[in-house]
PDB file of N, CA and C in Angstrom:
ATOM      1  N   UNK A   1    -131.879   4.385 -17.967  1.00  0.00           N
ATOM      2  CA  UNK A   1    -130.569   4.919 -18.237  1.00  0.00           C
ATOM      3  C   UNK A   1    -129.497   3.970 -17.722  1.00  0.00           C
ATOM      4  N   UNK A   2    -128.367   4.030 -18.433  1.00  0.00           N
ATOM      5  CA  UNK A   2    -127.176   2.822 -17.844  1.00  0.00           C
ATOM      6  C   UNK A   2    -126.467   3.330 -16.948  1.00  0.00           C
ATOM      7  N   UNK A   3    -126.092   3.124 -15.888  1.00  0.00           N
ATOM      8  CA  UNK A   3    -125.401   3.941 -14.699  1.00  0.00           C
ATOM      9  C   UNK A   3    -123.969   3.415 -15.617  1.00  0.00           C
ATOM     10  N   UNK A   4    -123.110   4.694 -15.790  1.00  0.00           N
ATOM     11  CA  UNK A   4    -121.981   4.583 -16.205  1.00  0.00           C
ATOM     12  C   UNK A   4    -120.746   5.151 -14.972  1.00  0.00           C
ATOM     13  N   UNK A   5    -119.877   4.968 -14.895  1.00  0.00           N
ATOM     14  CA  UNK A   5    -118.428   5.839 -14.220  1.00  0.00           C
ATOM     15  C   UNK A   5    -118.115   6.549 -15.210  1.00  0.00           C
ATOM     16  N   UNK A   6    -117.859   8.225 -14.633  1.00  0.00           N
ATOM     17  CA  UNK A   6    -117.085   9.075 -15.812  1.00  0.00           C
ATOM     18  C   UNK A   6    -115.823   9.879 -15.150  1.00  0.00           C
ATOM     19  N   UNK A   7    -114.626   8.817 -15.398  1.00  0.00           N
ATOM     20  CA  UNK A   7    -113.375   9.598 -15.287  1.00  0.00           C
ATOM     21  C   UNK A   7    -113.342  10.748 -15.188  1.00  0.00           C
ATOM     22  N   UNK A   8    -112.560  11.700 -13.864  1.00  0.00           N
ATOM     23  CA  UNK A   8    -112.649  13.079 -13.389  1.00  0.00           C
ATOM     24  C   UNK A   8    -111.088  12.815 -14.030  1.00  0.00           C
ATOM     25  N   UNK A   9    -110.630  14.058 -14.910  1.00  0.00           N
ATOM     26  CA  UNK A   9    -109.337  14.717 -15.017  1.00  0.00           C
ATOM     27  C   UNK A   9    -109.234  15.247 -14.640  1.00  0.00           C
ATOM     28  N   UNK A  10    -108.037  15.527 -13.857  1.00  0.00           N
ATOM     29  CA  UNK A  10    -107.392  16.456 -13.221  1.00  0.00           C
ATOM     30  C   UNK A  10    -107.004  17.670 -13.520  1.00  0.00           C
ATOM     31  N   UNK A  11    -107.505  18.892 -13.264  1.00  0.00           N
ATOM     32  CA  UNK A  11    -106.604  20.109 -13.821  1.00  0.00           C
ATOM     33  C   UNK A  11    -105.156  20.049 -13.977  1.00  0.00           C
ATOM     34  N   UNK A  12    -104.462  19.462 -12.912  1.00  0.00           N
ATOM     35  CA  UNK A  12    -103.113  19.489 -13.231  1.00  0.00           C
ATOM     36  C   UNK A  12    -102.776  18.538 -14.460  1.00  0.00           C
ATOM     37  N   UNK A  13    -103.625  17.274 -15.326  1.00  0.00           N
ATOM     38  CA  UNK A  13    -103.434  17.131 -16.038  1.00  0.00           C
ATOM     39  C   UNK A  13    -103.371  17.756 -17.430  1.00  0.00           C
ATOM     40  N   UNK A  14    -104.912  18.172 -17.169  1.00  0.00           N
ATOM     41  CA  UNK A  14    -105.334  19.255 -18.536  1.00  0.00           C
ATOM     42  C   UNK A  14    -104.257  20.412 -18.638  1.00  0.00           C
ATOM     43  N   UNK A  15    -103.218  20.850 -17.745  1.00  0.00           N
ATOM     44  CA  UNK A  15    -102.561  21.716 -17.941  1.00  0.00           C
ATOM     45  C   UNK A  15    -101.003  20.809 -18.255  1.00  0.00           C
ATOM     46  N   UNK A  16    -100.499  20.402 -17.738  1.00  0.00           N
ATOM     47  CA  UNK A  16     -99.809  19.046 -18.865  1.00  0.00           C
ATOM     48  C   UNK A  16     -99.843  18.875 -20.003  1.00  0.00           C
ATOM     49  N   UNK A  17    -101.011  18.242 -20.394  1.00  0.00           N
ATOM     50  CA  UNK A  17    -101.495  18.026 -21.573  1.00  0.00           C
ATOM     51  C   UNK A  17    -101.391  19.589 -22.642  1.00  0.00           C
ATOM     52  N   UNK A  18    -101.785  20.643 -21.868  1.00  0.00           N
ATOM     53  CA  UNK A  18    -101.857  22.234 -22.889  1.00  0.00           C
ATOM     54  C   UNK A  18    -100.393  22.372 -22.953  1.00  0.00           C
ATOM     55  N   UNK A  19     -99.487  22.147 -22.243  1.00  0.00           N
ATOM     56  CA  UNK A  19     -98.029  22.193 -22.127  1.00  0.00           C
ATOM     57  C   UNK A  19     -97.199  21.423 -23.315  1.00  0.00           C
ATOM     58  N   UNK A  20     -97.764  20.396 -23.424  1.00  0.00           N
ATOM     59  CA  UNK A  20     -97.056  19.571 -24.181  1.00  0.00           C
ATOM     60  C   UNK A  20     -97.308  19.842 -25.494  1.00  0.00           C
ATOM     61  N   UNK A  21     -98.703  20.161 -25.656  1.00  0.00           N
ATOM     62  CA  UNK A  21     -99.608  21.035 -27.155  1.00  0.00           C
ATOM     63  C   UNK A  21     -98.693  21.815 -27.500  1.00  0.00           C
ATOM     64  N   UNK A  22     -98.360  23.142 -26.666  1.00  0.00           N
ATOM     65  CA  UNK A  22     -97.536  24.039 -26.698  1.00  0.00           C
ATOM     66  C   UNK A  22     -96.255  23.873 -27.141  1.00  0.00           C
ATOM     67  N   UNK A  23     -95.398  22.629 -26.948  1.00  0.00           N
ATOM     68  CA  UNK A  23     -94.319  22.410 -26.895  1.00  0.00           C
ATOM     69  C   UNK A  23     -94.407  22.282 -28.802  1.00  0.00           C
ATOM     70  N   UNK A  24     -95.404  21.212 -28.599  1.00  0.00           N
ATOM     71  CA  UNK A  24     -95.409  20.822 -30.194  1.00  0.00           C
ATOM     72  C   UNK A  24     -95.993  21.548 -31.531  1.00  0.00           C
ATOM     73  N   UNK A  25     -96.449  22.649 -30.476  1.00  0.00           N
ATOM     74  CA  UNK A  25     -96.726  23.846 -31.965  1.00  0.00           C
ATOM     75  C   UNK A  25     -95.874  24.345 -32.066  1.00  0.00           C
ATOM     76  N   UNK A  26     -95.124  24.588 -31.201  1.00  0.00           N
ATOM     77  CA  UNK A  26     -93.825  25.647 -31.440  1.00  0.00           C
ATOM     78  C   UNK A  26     -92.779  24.506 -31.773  1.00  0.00           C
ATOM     79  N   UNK A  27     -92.659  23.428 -31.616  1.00  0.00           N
ATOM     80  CA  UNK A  27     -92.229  22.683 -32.367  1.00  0.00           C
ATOM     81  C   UNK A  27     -92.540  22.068 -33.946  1.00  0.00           C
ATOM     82  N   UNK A  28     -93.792  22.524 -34.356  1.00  0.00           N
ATOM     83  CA  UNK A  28     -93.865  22.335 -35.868  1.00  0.00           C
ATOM     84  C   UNK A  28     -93.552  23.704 -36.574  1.00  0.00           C
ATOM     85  N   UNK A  29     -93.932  24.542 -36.123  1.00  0.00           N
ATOM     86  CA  UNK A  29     -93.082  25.999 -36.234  1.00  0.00           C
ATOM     87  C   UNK A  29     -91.715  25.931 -36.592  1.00  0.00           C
ATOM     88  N   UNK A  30     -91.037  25.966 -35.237  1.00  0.00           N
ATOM     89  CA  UNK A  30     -89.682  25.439 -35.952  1.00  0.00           C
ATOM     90  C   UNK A  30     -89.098  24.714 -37.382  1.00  0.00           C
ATOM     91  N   UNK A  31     -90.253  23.612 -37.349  1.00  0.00           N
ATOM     92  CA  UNK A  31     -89.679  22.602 -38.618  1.00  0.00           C
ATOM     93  C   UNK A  31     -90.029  23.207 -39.971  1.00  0.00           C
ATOM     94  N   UNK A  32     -90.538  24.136 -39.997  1.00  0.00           N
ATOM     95  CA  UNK A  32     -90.945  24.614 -40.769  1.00  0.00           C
ATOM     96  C   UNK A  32     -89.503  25.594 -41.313  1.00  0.00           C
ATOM     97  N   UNK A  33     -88.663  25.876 -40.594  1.00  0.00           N
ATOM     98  CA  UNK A  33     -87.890  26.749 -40.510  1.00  0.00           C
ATOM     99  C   UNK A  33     -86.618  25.947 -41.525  1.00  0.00           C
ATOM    100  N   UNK A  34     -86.701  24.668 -40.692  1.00  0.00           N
ATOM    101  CA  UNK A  34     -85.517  23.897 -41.458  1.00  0.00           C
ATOM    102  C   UNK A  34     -85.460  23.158 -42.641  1.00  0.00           C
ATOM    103  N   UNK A  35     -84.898  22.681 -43.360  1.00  0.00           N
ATOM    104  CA  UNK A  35     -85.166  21.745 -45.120  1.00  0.00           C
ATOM    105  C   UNK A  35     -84.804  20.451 -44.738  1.00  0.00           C
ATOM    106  N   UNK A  36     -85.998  20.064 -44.795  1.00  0.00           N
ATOM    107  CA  UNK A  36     -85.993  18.548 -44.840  1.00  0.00           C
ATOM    108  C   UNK A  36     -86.260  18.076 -45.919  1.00  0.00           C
ATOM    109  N   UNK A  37     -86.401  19.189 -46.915  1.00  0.00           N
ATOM    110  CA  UNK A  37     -86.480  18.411 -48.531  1.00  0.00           C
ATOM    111  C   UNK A  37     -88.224  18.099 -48.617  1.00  0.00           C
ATOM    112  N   UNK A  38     -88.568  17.171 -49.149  1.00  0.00           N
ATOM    113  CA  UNK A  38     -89.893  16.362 -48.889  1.00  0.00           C
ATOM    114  C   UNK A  38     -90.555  15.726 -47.593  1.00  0.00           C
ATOM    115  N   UNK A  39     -89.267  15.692 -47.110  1.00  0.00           N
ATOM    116  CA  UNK A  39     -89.673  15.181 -45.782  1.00  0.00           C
ATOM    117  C   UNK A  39     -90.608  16.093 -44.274  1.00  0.00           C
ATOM    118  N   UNK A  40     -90.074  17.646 -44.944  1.00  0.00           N
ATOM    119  CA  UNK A  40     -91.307  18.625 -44.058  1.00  0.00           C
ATOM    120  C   UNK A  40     -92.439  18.208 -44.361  1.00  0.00           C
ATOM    121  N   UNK A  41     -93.128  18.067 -45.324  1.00  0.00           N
ATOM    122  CA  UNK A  41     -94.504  17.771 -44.977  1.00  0.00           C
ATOM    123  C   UNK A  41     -94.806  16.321 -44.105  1.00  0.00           C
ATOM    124  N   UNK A  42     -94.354  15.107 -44.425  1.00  0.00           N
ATOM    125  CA  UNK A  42     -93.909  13.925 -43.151  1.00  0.00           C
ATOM    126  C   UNK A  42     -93.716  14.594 -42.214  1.00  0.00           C
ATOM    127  N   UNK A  43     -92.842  15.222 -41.681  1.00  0.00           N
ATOM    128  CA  UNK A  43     -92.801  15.710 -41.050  1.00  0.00           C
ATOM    129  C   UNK A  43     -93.632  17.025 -39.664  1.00  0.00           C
ATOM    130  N   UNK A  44     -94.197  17.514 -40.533  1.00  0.00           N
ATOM    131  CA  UNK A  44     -95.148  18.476 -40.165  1.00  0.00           C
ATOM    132  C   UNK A  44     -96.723  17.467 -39.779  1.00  0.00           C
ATOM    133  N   UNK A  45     -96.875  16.856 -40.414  1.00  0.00           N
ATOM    134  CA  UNK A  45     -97.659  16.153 -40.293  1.00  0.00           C
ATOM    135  C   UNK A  45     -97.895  15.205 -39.247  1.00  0.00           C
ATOM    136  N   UNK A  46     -96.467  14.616 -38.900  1.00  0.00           N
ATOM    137  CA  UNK A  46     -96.631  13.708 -37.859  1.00  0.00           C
ATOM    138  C   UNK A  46     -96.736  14.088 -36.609  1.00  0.00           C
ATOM    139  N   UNK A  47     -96.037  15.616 -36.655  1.00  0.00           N
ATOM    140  CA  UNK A  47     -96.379  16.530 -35.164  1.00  0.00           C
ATOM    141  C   UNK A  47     -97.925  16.710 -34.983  1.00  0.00           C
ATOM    142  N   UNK A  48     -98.385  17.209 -36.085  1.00  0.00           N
ATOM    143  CA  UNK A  48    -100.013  17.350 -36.076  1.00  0.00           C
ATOM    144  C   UNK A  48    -100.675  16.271 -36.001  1.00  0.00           C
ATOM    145  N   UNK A  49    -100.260  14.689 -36.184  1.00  0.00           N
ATOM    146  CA  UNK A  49    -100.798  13.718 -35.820  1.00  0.00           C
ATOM    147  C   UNK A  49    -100.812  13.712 -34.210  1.00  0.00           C
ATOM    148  N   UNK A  50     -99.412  13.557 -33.681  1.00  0.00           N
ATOM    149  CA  UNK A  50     -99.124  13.681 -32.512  1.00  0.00           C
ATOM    150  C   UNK A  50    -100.191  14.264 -31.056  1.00  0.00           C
ATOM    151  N   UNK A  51    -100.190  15.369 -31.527  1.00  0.00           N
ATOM    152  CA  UNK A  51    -101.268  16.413 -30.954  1.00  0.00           C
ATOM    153  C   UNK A  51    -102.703  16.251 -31.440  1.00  0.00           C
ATOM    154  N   UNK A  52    -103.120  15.533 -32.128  1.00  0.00           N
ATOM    155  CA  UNK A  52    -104.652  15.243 -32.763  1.00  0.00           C
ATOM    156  C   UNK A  52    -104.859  14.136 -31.324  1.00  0.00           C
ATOM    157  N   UNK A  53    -103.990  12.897 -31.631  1.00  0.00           N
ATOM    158  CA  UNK A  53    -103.984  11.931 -30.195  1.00  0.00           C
ATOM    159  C   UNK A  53    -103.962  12.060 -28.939  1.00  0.00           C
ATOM    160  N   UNK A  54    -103.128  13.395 -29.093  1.00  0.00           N
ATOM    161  CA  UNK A  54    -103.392  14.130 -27.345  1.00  0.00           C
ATOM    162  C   UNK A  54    -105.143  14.597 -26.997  1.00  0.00           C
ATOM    163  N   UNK A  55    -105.038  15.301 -27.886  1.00  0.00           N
ATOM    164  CA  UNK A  55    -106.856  16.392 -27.601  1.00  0.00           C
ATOM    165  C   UNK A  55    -107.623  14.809 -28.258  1.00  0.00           C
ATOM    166  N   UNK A  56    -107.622  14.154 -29.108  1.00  0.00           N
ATOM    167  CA  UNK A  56    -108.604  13.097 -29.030  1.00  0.00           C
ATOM    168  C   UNK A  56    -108.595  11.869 -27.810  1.00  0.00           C
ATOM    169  N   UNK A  57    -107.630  11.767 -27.114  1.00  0.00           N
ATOM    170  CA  UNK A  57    -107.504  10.923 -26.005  1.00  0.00           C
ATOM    171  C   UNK A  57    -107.848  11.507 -24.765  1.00  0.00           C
ATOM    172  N   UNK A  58    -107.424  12.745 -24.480  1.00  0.00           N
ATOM    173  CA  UNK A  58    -107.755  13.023 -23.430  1.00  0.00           C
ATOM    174  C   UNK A  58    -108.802  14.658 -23.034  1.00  0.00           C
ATOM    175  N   UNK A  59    -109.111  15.416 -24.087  1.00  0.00           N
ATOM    176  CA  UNK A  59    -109.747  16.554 -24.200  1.00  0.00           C
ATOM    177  C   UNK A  59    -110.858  15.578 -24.623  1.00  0.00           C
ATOM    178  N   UNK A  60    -111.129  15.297 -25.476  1.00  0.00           N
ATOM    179  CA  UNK A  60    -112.155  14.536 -25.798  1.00  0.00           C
ATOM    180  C   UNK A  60    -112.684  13.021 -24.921  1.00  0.00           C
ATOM    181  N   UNK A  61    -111.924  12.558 -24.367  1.00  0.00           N
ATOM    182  CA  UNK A  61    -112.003  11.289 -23.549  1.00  0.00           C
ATOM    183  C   UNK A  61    -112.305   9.865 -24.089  1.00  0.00           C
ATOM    184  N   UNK A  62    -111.261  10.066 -24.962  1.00  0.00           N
ATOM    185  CA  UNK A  62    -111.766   8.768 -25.978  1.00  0.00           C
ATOM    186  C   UNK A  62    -110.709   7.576 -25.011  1.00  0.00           C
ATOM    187  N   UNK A  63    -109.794   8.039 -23.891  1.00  0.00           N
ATOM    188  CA  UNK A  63    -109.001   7.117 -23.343  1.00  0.00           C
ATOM    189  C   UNK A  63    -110.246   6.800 -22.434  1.00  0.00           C
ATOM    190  N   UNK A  64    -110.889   7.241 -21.612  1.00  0.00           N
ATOM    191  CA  UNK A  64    -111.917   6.622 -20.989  1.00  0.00           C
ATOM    192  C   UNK A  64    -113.497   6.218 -20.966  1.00  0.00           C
ATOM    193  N   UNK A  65    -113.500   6.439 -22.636  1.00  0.00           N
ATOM    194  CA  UNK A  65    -115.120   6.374 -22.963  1.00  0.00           C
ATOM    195  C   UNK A  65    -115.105   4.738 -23.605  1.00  0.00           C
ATOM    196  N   UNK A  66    -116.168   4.449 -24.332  1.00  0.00           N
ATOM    197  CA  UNK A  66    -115.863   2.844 -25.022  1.00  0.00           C
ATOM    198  C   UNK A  66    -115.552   2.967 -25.949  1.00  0.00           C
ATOM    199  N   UNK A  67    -114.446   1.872 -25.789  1.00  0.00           N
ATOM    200  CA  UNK A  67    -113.855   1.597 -27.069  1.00  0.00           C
ATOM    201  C   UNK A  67    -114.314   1.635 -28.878  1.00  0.00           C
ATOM    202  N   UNK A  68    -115.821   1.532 -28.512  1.00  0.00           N
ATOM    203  CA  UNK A  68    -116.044   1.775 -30.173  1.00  0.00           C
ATOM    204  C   UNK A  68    -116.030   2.827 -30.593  1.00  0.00           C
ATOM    205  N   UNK A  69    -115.853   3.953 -29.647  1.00  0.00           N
ATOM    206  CA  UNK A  69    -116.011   5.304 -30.246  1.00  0.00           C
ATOM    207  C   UNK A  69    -114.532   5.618 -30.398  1.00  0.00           C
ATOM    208  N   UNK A  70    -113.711   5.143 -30.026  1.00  0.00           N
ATOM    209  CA  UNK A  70    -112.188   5.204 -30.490  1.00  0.00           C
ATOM    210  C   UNK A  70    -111.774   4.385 -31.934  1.00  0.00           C
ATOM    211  N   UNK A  71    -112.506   3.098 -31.845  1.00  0.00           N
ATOM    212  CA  UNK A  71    -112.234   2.631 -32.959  1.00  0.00           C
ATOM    213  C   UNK A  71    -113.266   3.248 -34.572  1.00  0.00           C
ATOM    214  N   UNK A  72    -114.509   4.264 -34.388  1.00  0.00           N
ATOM    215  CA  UNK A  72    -114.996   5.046 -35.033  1.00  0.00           C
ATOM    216  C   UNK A  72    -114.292   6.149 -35.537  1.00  0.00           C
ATOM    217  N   UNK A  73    -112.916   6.762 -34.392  1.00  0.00           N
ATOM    218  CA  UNK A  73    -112.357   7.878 -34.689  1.00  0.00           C
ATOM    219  C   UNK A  73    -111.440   7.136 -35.328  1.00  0.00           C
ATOM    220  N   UNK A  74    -110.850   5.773 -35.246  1.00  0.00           N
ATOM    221  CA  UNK A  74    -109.799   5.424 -36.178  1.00  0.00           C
ATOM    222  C   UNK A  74    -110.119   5.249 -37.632  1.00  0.00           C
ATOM    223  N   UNK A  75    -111.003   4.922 -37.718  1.00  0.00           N
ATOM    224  CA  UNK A  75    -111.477   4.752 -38.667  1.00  0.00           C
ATOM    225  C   UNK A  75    -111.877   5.610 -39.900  1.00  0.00           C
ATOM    226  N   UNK A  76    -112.087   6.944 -39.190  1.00  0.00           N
ATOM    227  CA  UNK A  76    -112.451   8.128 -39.702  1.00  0.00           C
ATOM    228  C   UNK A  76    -111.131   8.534 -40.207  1.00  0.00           C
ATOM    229  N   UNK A  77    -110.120   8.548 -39.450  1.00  0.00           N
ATOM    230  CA  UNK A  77    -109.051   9.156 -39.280  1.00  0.00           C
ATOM    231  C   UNK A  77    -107.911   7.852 -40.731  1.00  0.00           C
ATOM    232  N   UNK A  78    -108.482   6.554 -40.764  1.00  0.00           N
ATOM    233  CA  UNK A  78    -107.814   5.722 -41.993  1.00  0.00           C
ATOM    234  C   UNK A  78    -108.128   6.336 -43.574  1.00  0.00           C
ATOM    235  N   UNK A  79    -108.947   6.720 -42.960  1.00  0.00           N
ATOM    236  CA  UNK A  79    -110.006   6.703 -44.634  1.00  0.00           C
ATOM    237  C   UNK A  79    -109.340   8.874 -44.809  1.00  0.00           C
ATOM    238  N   UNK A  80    -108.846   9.395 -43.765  1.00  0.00           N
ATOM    239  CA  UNK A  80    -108.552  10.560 -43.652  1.00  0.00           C
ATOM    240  C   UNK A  80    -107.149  10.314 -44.435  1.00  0.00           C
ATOM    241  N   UNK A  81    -106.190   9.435 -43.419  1.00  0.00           N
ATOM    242  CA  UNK A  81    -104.998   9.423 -44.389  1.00  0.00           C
ATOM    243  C   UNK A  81    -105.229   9.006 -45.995  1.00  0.00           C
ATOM    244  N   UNK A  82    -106.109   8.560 -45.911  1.00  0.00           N
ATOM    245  CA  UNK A  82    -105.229   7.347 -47.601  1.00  0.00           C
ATOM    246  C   UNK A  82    -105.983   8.523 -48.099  1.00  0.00           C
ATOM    247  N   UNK A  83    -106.874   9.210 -48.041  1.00  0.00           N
ATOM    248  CA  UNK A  83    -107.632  10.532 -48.961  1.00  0.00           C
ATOM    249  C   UNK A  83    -106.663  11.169 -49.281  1.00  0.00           C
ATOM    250  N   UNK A  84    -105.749  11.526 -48.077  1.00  0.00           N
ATOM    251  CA  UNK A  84    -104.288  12.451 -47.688  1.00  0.00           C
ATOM    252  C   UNK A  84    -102.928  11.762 -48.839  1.00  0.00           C
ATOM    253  N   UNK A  85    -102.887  10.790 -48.426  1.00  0.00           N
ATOM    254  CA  UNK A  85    -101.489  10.283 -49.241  1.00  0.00           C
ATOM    255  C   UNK A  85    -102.080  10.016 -50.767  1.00  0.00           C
ATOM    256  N   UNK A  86    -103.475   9.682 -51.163  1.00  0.00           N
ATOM    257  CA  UNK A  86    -103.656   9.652 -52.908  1.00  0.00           C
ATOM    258  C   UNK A  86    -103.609  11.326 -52.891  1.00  0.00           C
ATOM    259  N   UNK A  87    -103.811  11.742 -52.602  1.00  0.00           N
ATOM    260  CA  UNK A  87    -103.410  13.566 -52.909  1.00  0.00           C
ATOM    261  C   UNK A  87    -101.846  13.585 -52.994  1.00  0.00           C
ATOM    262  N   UNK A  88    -101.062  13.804 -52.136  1.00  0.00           N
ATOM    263  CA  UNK A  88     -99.576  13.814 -52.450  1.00  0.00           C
ATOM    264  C   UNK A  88     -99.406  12.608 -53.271  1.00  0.00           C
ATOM    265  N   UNK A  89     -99.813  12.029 -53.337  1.00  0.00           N
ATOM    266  CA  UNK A  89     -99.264  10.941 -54.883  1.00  0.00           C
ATOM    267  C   UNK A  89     -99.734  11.647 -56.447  1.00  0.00           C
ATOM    268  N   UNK A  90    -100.538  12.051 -56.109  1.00  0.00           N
ATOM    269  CA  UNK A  90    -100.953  13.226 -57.391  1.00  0.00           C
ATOM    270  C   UNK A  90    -100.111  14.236 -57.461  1.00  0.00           C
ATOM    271  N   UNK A  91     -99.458  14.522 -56.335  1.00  0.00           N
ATOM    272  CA  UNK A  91     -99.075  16.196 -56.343  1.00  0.00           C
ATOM    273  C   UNK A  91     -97.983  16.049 -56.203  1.00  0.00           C
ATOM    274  N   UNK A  92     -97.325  14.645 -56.184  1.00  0.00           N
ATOM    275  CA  UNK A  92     -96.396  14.457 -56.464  1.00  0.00           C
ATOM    276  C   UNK A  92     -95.374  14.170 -57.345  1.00  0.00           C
ATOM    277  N   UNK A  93     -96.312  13.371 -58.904  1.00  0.00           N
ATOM    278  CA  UNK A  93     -96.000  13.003 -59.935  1.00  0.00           C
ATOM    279  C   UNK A  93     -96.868  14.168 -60.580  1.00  0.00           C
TER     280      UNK A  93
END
């Protein structure tokens, strides 16, 4: 077995981190409220990006695990958008 180090988080972080979640659901909530035209879904979206990077960096521990498993989630997550934006290019024209 490989003797590894595994980063201890802090509760007071993990509760930070749920804080800030919080902030930004009730912040896409909101946006939902206002007309940004086309731009709510950009919009809505980038909050939910936002918060995907929180819980994948630090709920998940992709800030302290190896790097290829971050660059696996990017990767997942490239091929996620362009799936995402040829859909609104359809649903758009």
């Amino acid at each position: 077995m490989e003797n590894s180090e595994h980063k201890i988080v802090s509760f007071k972080t993990y509760g930070l981190i749920l804080c800030v979640l919080i902030v930004f659901t009730l912040s896409s909530v909101y946006v939902t409220h206002l007309d940004f035209g086309n731009l709510g879904i950009v919009v809505a979206l980038s909050i939910a990006a936002l918060k995907s990077v929180l819980v994948f960096g630090i709920f998940m521990h992709l800030l302290y695990d190896k790097k290829m498993y971050a660059l696996m989630v990017v990767g997942v997550l490239l091929v996620m958008t362009i799936v995402l934006i040829i859909t609104f290019l359809d649903y758009g024209y």
